[in-house]
Protein backbone atom coordinates (compact mmCIF):
# COMPACT_ATOMS: atom_id res chain seq x y z
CA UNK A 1 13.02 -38.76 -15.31
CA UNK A 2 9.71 -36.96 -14.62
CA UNK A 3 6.40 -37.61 -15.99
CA UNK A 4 3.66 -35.41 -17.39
CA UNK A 5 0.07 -36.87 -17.14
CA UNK A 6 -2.30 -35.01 -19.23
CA UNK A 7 -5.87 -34.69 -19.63
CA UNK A 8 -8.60 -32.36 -21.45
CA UNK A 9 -10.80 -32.10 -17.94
CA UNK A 10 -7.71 -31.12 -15.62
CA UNK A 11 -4.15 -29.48 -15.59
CA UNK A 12 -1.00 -31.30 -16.25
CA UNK A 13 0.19 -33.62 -13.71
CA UNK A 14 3.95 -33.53 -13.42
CA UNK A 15 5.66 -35.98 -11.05
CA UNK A 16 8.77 -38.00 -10.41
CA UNK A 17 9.04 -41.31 -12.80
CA UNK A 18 9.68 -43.97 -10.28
CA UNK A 19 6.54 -42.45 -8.57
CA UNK A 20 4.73 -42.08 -11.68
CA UNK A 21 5.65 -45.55 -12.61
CA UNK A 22 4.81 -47.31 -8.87
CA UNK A 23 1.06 -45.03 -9.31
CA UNK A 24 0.63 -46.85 -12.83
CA UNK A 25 1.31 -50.09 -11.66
CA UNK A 26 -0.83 -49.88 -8.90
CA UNK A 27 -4.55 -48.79 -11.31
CA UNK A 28 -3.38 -52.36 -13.33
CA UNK A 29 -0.93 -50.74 -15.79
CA UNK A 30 2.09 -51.86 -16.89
CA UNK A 31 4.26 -48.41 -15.99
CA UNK A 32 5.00 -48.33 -19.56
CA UNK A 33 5.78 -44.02 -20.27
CA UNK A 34 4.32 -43.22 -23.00
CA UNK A 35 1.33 -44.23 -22.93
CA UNK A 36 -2.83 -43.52 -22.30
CA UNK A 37 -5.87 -44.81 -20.40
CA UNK A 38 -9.38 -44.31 -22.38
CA UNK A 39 -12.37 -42.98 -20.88
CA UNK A 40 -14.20 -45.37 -20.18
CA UNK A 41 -11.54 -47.60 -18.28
CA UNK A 42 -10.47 -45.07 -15.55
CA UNK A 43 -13.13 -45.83 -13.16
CA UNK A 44 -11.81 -49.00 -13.19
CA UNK A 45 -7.96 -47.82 -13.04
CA UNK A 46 -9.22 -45.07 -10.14
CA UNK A 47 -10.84 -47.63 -8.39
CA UNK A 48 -8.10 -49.93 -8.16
CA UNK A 49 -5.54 -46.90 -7.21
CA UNK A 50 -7.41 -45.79 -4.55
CA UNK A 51 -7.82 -49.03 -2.89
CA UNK A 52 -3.70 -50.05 -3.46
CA UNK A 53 -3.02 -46.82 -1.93
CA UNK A 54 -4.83 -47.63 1.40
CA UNK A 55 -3.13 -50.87 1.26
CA UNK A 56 0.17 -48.72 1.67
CA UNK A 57 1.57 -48.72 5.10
CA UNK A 58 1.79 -45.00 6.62
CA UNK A 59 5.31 -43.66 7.28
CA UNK A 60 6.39 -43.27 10.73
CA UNK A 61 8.71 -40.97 11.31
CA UNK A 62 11.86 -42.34 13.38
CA UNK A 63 12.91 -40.73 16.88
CA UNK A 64 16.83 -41.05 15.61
CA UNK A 65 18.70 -38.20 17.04
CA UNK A 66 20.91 -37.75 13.97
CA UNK A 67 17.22 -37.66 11.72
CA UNK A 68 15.52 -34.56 13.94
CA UNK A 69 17.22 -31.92 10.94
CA UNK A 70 16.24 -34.17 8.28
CA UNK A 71 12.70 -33.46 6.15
CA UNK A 72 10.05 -36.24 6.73
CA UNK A 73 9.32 -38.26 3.46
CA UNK A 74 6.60 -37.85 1.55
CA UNK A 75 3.88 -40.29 1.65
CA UNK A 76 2.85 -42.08 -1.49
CA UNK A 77 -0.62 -41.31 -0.79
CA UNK A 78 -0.06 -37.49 -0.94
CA UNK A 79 2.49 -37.71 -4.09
CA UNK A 80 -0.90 -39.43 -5.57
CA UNK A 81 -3.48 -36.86 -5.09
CA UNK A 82 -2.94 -34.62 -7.98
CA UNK A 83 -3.42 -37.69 -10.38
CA UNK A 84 -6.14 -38.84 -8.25
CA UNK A 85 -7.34 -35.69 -8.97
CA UNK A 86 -6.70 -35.74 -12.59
CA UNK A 87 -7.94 -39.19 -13.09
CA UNK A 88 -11.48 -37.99 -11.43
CA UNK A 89 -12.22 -34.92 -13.43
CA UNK A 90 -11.09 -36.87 -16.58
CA UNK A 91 -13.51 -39.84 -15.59
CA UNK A 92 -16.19 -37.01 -14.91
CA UNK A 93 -16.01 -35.70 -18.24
CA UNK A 94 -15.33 -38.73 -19.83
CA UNK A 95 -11.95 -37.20 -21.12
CA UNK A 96 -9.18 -39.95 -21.93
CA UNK A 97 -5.65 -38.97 -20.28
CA UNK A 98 -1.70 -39.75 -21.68
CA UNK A 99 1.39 -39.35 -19.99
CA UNK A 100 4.69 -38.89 -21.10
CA UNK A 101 8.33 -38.13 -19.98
CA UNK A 102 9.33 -34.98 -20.07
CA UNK A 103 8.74 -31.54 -18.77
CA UNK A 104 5.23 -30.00 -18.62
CA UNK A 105 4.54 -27.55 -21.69
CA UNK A 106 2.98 -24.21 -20.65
């Protein structure tokens, strides 16, 4: 499943669900797709994301032989920024944002 997040201030924000989902938990949401924040509570929700994320442990990449082909994983703090992104121009401009599953529209 993927998830679009939109917003009026900022492109579309298209990412994995179970990302999308673990993101949404993490600003005090339930992870419920679809669904919106309003204006005036994404300070709050941005706030609370930010400071989850640097709760997150950083990756380490192992020193297996049989993983030195293999790509590193992506931290969850970099699969974040474009919605942290999103959720700051939209707070900006006092924009409200929805997300939804699917594919972005162009």
């Amino acid at each position: 499943m993927l998830v679009t997040f939109r917003s009026k201030s900022w492109g579309n924000v298209t990412m994995f669900g179970d990302v999308a989902q673990t993101l949404l938990k993490m600003m005090g949401h339930s992870g419920t797709v679809p669904s919106a924040l309003l204006a005036k509570d994404i300070p709050a929700a941005l706030s609370r994301l930010k400071r989850e994320l640097a709760a997150v442990p950083q990756l380490k990449p192992d020193s297996k032989e049989d993983d030195r082909d293999k790509e590193p994983p992506v931290p969850l703090q970099k699969r974040a920024y474009p919605l942290i992104e999103l959720l700051q121009a939209s707070a900006n401009q006092e924009s409200d944002v929805t997300w939804e599953e699917g594919v972005p529209i162009p």
